[in-house]
N, C-alpha and C. Protein backbone atom coordinates (compact mmCIF):
# COMPACT_ATOMS: atom_id res chain seq x y z
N UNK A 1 5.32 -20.55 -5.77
CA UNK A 1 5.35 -20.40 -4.33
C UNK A 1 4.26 -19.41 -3.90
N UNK A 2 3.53 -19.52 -2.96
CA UNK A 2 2.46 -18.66 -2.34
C UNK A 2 3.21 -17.80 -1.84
N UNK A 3 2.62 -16.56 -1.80
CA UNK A 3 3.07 -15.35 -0.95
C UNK A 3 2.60 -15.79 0.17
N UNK A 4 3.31 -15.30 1.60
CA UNK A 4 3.18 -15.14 2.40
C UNK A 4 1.77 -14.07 3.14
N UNK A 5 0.93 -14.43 3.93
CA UNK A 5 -0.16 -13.61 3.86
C UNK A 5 0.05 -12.28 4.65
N UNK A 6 0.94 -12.61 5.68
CA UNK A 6 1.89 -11.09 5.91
C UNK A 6 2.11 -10.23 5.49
N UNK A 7 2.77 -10.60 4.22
CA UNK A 7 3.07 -9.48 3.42
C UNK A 7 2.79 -9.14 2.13
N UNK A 8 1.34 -9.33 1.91
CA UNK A 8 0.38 -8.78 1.04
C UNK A 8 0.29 -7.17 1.21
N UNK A 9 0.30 -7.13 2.58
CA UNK A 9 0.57 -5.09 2.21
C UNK A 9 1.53 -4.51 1.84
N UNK A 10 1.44 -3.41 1.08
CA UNK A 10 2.83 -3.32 0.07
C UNK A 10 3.54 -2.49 1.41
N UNK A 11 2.92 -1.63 2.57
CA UNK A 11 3.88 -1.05 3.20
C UNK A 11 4.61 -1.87 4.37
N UNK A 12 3.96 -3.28 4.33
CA UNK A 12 4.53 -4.50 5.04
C UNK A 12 6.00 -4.54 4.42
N UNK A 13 5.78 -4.82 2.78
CA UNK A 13 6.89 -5.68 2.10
C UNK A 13 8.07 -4.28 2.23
N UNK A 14 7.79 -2.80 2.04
CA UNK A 14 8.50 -1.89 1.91
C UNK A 14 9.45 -1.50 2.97
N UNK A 15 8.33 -1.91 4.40
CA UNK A 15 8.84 -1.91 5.45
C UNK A 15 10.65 -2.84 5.72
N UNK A 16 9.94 -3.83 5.84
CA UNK A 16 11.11 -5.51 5.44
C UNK A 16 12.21 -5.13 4.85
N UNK A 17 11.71 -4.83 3.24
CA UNK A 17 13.19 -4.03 2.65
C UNK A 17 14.00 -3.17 3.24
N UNK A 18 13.29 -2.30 3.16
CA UNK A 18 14.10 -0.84 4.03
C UNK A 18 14.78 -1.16 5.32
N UNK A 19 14.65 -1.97 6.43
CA UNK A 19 15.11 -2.20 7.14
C UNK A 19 16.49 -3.27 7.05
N UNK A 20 16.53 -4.27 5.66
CA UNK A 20 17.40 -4.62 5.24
C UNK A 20 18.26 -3.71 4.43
N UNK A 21 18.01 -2.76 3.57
CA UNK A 21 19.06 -1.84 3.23
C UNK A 21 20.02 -1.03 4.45
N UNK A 22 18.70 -0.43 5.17
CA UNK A 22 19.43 0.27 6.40
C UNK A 22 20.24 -0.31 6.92
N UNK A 23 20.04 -1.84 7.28
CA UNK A 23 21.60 -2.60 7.61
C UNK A 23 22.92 -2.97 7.02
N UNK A 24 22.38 -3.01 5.65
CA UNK A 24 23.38 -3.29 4.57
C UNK A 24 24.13 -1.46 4.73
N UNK A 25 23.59 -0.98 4.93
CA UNK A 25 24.19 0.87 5.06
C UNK A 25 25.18 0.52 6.19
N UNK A 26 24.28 0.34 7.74
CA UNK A 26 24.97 0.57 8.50
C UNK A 26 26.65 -0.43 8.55
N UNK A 27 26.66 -1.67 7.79
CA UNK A 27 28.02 -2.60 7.68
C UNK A 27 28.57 -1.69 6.96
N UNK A 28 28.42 -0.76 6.05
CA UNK A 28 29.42 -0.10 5.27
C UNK A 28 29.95 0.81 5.90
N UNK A 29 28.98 1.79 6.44
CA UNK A 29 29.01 2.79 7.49
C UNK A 29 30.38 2.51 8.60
N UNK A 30 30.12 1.19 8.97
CA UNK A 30 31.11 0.68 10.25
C UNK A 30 32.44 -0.22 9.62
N UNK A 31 31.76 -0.01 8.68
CA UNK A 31 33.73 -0.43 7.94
C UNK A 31 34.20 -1.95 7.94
N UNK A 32 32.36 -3.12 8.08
CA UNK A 32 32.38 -4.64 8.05
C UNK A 32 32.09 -5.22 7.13
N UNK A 33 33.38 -5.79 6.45
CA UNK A 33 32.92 -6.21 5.52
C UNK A 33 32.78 -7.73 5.37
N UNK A 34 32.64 -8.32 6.37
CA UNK A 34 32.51 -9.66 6.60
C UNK A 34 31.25 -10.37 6.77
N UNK A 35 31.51 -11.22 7.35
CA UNK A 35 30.08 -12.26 7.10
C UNK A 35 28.39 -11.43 7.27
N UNK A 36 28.77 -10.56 7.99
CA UNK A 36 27.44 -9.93 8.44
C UNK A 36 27.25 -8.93 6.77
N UNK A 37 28.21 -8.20 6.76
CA UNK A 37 27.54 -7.42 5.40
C UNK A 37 27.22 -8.45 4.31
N UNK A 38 27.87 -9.25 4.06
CA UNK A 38 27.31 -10.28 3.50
C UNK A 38 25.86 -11.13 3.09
N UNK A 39 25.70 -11.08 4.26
CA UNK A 39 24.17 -11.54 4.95
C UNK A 39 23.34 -10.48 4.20
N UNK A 40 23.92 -9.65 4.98
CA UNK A 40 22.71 -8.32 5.09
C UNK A 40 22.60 -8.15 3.48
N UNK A 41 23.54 -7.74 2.73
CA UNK A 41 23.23 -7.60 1.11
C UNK A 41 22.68 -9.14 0.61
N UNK A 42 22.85 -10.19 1.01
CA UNK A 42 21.90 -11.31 0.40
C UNK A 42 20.59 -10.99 0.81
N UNK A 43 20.40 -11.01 1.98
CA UNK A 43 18.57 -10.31 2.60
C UNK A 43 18.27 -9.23 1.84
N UNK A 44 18.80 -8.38 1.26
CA UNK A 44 18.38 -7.08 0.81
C UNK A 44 18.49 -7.89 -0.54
N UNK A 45 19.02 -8.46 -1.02
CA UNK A 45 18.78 -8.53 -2.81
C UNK A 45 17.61 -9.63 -2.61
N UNK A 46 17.47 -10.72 -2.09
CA UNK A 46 16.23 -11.63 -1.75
C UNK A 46 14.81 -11.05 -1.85
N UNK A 47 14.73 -9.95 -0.90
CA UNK A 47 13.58 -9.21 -0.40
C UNK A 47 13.36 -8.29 -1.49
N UNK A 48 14.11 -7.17 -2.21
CA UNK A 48 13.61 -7.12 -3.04
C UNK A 48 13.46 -7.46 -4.83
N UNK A 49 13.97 -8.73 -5.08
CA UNK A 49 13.71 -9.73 -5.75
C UNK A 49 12.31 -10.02 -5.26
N UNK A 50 12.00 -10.90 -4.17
CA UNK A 50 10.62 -11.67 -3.91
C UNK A 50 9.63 -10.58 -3.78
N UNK A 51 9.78 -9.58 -3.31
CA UNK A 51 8.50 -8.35 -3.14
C UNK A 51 8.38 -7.65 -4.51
N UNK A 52 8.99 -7.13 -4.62
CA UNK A 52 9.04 -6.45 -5.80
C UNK A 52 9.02 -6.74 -7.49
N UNK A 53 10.05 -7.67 -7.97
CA UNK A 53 10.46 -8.29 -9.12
C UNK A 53 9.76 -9.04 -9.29
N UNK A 54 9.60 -10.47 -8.75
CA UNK A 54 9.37 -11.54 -9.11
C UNK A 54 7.80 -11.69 -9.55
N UNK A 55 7.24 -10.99 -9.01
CA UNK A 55 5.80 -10.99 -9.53
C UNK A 55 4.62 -11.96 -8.54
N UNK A 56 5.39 -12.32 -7.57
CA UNK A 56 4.96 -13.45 -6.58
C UNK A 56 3.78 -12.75 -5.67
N UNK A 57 4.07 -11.40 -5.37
CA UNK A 57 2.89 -10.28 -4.77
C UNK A 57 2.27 -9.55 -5.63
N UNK A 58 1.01 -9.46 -6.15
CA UNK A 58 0.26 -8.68 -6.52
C UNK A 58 0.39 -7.36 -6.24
N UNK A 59 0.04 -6.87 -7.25
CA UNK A 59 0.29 -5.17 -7.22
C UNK A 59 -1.65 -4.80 -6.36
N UNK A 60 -1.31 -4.50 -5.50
CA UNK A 60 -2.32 -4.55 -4.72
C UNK A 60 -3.28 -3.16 -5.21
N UNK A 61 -2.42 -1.89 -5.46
CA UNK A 61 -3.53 -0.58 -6.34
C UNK A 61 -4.05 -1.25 -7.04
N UNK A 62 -4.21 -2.40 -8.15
CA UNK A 62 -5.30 -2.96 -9.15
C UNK A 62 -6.47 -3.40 -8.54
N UNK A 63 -6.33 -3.90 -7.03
CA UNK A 63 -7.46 -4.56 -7.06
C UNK A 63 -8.65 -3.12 -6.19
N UNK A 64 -9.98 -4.16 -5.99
CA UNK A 64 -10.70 -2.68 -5.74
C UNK A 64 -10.68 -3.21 -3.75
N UNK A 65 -11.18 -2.01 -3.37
CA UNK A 65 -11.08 -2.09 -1.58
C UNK A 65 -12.09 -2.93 -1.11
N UNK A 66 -11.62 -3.76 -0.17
CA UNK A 66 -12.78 -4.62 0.35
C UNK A 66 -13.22 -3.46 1.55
C-alpha cells in the first residue's frame, strides 16, 4: 500500500497519533466505555501500527534534505 503523501512528515504522523491517544484518554477519563472508546482505541492501535510499525513510512532522518 502507498503511504499517503500527507503524512510523510513524521510530525504529521505524530501529530494524528497523539490526538488519537488523547481521545482514547479522554473515554477513560469520562468513564465510556462503549462504542466510542472502542473506536478511539481501534484508531489509536491502526495509526500507530501504519505510522510507526509497519514500515509503510520511511524513516525520513535517513534521507538527505532537499
Amino acid at each position: 500500500m502507498q503511504p499517503h503523501p500527507w503524512l510523510m512528515p513524521l510530525h504529521r504522523r505524530v501529530a494524528t497519533a497523539a490526538v488519537c491517544v488523547v481521545w482514547v484518554l479522554i473515554e477513560v477519563w469520562l468513564d465510556f466505555g462503549g462504542l466510542w472508546f472502542w473506536l478511539a482505541l481501534g484508531a489509536t492501535a491502526y495509526a500507530i501500527w501504519d505510522f510507526f510499525l509497519s514500515g509503510t513510512y520511511p524513516n525520513t532522518s535517513d534521507q538527505a534534505p532537499s
